[in-house]
Protein backbone atom coordinates (compact mmCIF):
# COMPACT_ATOMS: atom_id res chain seq x y z
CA UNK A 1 -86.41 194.87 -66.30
CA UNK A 2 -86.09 191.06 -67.20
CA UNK A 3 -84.66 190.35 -70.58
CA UNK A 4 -86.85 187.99 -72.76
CA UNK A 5 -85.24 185.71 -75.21
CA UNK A 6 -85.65 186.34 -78.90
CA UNK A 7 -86.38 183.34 -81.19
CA UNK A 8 -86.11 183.40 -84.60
CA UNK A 9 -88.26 181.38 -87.14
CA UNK A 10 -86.57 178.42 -88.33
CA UNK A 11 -86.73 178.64 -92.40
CA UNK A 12 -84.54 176.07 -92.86
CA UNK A 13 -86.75 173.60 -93.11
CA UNK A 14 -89.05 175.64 -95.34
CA UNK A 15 -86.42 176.57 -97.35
CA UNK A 16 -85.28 173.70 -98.07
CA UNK A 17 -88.41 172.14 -99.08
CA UNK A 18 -88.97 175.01 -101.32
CA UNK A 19 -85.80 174.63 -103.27
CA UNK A 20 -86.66 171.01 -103.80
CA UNK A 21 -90.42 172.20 -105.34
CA UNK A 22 -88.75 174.78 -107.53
CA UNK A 23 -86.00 172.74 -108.82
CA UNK A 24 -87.74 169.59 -109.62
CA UNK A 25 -90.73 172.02 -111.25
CA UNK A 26 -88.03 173.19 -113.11
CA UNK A 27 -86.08 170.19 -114.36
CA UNK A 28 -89.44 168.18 -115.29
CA UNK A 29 -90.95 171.39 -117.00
CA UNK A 30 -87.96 171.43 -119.25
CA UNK A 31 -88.12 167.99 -119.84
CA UNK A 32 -91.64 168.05 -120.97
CA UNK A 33 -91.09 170.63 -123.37
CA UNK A 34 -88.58 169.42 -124.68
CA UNK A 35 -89.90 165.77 -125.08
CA UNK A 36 -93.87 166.38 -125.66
CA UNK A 37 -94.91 167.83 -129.24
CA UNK A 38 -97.10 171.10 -128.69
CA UNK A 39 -100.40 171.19 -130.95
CA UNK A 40 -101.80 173.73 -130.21
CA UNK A 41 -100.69 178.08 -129.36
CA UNK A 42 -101.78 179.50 -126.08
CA UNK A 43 -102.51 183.02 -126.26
CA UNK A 44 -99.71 185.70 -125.94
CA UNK A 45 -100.95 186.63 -122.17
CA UNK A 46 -100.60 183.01 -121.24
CA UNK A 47 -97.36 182.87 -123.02
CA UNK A 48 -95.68 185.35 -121.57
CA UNK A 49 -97.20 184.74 -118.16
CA UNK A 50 -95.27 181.41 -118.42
CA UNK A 51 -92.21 183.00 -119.21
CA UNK A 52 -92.88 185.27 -116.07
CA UNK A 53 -93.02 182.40 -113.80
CA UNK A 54 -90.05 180.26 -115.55
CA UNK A 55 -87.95 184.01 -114.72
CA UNK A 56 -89.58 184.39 -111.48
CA UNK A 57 -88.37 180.21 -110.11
CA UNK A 58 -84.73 180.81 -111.32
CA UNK A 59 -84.32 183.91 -109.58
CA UNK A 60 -86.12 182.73 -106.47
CA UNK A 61 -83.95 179.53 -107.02
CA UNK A 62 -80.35 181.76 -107.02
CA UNK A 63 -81.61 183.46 -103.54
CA UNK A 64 -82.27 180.10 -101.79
CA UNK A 65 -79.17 178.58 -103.22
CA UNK A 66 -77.51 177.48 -99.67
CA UNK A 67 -80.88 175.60 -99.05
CA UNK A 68 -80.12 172.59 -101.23
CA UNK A 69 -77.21 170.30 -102.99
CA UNK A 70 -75.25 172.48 -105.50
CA UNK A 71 -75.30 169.67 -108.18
CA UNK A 72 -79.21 169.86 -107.97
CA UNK A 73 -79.11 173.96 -108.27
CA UNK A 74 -77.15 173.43 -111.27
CA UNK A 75 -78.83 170.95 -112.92
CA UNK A 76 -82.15 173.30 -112.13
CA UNK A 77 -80.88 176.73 -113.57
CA UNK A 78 -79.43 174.73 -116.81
CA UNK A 79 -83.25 173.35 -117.25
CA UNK A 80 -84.89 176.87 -116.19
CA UNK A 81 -81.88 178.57 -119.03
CA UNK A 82 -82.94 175.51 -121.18
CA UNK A 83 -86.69 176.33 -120.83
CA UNK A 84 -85.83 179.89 -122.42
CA UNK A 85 -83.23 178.06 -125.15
CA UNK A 86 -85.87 176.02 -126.37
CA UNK A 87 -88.18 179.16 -127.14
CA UNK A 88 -85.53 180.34 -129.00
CA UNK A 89 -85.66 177.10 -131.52
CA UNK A 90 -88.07 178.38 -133.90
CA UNK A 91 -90.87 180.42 -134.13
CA UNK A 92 -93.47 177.79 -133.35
CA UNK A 93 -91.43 176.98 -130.02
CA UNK A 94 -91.35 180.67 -129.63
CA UNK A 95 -94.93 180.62 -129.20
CA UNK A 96 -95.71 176.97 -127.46
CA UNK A 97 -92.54 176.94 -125.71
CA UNK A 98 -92.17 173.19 -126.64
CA UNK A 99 -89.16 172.16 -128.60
CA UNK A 100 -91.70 170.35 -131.50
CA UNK A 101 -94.82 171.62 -132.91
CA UNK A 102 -97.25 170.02 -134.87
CA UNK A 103 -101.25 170.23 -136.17
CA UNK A 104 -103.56 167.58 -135.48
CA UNK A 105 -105.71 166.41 -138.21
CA UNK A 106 -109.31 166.85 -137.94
């Protein structure tokens, strides 16, 4: 019986171009909040759904860790900690998860 080689997937490459997508999703979400002035509240399902995600890309980030630069992974899971920080600025950020809120006049 002839022995047939095994190959194995490269993820390297997709790997690596993942943690790139996450982290700069990351960085330039946090940066948005925190620079853009919210005007409006989404609705709690949205809200936490965001929150969800925000969770769900650090995590994801911390098991494809090897995949990238380490200075870029830490910059990322400061802005993905920031992203929850910022929620926890007041209770309008709470619920627009931006870092300013204010109405528009009408």
């Amino acid at each position: 019986m002839t022995t047939q080689p095994t190959t194995t997937p490269d993820n390297t490459k997709k790997n690596s171009t993942l943690f790139y997508i996450m982290s700069a999703v990351l960085i330039f979400n946090f940066l948005y909040r925190l620079l853009a002035t919210a005007n409006e509240y989404p609705s709690q399902s949205v809200r936490w759904l965001e929150m969800a995600i925000d969770a769900g890309m650090i995590v994801g980030l911390i098991g494809i860790r090897k995949s990238g630069p380490q200075w870029l992974l830490i910059v990322a899971l400061i802005a993905g900690v920031g992203l929850f920080g910022i929620r926890m600025h007041s209770k309008h950020s709470w619920a627009t998860g931006h870092w300013n809120y204010s109405l528009d006049r009408r």
